[in-house]
Protein backbone atom coordinates (compact mmCIF):
# COMPACT_ATOMS: atom_id res chain seq x y z
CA UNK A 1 113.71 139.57 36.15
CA UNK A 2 113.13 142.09 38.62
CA UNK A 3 114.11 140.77 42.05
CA UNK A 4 111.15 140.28 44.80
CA UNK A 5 110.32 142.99 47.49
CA UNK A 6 112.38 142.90 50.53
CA UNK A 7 110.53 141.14 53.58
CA UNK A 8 109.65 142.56 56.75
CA UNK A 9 112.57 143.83 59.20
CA UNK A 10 113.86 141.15 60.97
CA UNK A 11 115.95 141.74 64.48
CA UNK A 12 119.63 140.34 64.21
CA UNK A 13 118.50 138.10 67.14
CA UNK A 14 116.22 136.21 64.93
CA UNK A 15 119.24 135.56 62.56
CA UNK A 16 121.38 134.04 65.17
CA UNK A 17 118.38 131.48 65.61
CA UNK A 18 119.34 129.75 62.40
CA UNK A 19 122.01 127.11 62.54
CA UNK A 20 123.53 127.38 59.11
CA UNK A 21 126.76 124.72 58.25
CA UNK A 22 128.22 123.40 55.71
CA UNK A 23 127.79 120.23 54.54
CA UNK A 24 129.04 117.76 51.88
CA UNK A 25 126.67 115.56 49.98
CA UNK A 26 127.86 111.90 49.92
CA UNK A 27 125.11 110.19 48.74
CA UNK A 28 121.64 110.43 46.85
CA UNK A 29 119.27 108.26 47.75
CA UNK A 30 115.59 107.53 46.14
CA UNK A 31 112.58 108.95 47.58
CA UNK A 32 109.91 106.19 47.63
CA UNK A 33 106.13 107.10 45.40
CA UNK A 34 107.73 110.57 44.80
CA UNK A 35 107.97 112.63 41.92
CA UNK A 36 109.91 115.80 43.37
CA UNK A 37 111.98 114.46 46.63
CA UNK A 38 115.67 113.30 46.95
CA UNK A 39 117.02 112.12 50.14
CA UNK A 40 120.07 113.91 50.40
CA UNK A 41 122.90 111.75 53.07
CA UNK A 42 125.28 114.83 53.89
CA UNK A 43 128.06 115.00 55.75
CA UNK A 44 128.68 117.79 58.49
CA UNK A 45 131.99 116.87 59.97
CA UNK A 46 131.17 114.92 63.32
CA UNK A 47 127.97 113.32 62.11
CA UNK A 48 125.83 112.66 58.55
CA UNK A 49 122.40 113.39 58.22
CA UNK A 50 119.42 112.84 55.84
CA UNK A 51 118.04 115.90 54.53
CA UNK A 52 115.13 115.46 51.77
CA UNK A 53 114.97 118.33 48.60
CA UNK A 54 112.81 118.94 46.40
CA UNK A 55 115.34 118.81 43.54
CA UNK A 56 114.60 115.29 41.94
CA UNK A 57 112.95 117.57 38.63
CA UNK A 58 115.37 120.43 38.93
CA UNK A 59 118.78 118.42 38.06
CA UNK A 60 119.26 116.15 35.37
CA UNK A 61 121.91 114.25 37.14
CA UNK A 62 121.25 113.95 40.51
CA UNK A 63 124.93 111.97 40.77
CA UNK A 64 126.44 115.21 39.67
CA UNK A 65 125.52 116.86 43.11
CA UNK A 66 127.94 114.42 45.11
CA UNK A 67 130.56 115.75 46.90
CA UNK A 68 129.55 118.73 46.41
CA UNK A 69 129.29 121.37 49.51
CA UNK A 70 126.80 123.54 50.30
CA UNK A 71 124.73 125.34 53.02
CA UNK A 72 122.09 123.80 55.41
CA UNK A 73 120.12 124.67 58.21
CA UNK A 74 120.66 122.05 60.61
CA UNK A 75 118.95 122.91 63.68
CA UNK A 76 115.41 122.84 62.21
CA UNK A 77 112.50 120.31 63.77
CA UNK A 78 112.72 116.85 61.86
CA UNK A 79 110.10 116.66 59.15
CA UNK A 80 107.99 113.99 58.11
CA UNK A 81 108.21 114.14 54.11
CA UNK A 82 106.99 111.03 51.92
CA UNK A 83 107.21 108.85 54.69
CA UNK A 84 110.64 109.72 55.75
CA UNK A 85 112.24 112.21 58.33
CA UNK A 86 114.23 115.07 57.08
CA UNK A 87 116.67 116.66 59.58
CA UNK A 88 117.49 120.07 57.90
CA UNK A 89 117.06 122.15 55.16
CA UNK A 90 118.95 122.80 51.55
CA UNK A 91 119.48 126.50 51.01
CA UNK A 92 118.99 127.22 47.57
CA UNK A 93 118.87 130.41 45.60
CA UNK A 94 116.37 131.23 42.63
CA UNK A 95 113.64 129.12 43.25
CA UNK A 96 111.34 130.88 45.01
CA UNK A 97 111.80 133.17 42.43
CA UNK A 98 110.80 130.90 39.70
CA UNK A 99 114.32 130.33 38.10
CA UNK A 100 116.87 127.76 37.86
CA UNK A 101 118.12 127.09 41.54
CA UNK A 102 121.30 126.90 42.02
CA UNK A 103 123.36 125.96 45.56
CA UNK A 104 124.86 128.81 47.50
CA UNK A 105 128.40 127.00 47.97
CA UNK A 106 131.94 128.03 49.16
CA UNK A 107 134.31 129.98 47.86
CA UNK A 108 136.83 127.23 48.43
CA UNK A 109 136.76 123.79 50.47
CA UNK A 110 136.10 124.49 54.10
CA UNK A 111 135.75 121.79 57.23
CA UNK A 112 132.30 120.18 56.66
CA UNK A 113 130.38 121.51 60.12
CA UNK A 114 132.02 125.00 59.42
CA UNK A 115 128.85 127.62 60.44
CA UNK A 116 127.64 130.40 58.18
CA UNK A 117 126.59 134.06 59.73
């Protein structure tokens, strides 16, 4: 696979805009008359929010993926998805590129909350 062309330049200012933690997944929950969503219940240190996926067809267990930590953007607008509000964002790697995704997680077990960048 050759990798995709880098995007436009982006000023570091536009980075700092994303709110990027790490979270622990606690729970899986069922997305209602959908065939790709998972409501992911995550943990992020002072408070737990649900964040909906797309990864209901990508992972044969789903139950596999708890307590598992991995990155988020948490300071996105809620989303109405399937009839229920997301309040972030997975970060995955791969998939827009058509490949298995895979979770960008830590090195080792940090604080839940801890911030990326």
């Amino acid at each position: 696979m050759n990798p995709a062309p880098i995007k436009d330049t982006a000023e570091f200012a536009d980075l700092e805009k994303l709110d990027i933690r790490v979270g622990t997944i606690i729970r899986i929950d069922e997305v209602p008359n959908s065939r790709k969503l998972a409501c992911l219940v995550v943990d992020f240190g002072d408070h737990q929010r649900n964040i909906l996926s797309g990864i209901k067809q990508e992972r044969e267990q789903l139950d596999d993926l708890i307590g598992l930590q991995t990155l988020f953007v948490v300071n996105l607008a809620p989303r109405k998805m399937a009839g229920l509000i997301s309040e972030g964002m997975l970060l995955d790697i791969g998939y827009a590129d058509g490949i298995q995704p895979a979770f960008a997680v830590p090195e080792f077990k940090v604080p839940n909350g801890s911030r990326a960048g």
